[in-house]
Protein backbone atom coordinates (compact mmCIF):
# COMPACT_ATOMS: atom_id res chain seq x y z
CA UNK A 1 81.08 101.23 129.33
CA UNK A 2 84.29 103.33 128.71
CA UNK A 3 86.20 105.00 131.16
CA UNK A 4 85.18 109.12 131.17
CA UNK A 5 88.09 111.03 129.57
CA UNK A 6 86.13 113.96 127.88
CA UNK A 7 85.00 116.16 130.88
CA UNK A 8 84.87 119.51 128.24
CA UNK A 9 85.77 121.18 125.06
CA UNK A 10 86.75 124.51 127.31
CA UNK A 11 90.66 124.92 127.99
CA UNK A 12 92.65 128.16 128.56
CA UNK A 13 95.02 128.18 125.72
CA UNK A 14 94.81 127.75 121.92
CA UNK A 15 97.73 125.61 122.75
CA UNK A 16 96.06 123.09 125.44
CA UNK A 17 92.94 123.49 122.89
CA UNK A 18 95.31 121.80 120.10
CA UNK A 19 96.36 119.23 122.27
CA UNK A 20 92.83 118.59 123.27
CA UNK A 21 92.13 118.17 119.35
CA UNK A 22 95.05 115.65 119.24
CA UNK A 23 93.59 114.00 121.73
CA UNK A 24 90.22 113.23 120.30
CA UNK A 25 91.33 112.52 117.38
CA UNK A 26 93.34 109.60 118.98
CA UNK A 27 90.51 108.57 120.85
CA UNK A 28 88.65 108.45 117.55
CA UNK A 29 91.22 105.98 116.12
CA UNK A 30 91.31 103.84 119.44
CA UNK A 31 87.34 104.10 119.72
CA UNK A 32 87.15 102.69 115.94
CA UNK A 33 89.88 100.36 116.51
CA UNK A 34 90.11 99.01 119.90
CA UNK A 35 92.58 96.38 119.73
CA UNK A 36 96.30 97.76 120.52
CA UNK A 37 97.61 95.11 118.49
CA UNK A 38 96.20 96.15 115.50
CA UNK A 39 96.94 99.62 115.52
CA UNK A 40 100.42 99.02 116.40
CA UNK A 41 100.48 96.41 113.59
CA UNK A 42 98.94 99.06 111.33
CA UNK A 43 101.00 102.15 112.51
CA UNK A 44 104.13 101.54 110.36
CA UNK A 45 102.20 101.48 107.52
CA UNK A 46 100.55 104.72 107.50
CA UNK A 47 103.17 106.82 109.44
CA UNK A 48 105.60 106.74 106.39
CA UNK A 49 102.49 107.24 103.93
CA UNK A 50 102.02 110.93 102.91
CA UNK A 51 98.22 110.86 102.42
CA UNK A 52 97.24 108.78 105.67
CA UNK A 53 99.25 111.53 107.68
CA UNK A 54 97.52 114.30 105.66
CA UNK A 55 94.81 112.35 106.49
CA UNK A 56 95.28 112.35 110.17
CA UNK A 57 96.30 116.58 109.85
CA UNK A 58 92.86 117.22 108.40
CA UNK A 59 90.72 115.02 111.18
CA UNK A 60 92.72 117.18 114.30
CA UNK A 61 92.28 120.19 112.42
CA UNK A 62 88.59 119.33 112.54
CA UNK A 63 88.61 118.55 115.89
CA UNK A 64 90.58 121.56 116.65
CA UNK A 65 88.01 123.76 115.06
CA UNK A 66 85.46 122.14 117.29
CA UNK A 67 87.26 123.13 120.39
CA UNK A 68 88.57 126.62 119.13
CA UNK A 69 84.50 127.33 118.55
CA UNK A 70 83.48 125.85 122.23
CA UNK A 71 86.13 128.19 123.48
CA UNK A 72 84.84 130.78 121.64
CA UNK A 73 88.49 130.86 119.71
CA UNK A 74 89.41 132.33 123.28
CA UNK A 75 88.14 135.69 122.68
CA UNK A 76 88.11 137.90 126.27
């Protein structure tokens, strides 16, 4: 079994709430890919590739949409 890293969606800032959406989507990658090699091996290739990176822009603005709702987009 994995090690627990998600304890909740809730944070205090839109800020910590975007780097929470970041973080998932990382975990996504490293959850579908777990070998370090690989993605390291595979990183070059898509960090100089306009689409994969739009790519990767779209799935943490998902995730950050996610988060902004479980926060309820940190209305008082």
């Amino acid at each position: 079994m994995s090690e627990q890293w998600l304890t909740s969606l809730i944070t205090d800032t839109p800020q910590e709430g975007y780097e929470l959406a970041i973080k998932l989507s990382r975990m996504g990658v490293k959850y579908t890919q777990p070998s370090d090699e690989i993605r390291a091996k595979l990183r070059p290739e898509y960090g100089e590739d306009a689409n994969g990176l739009i790519a990767s822009s779209q799935v943490i603005a998902i995730n950050f949409q996610t988060v902004s709702a479980a926060n309820n987009y940190w209305k008082d």
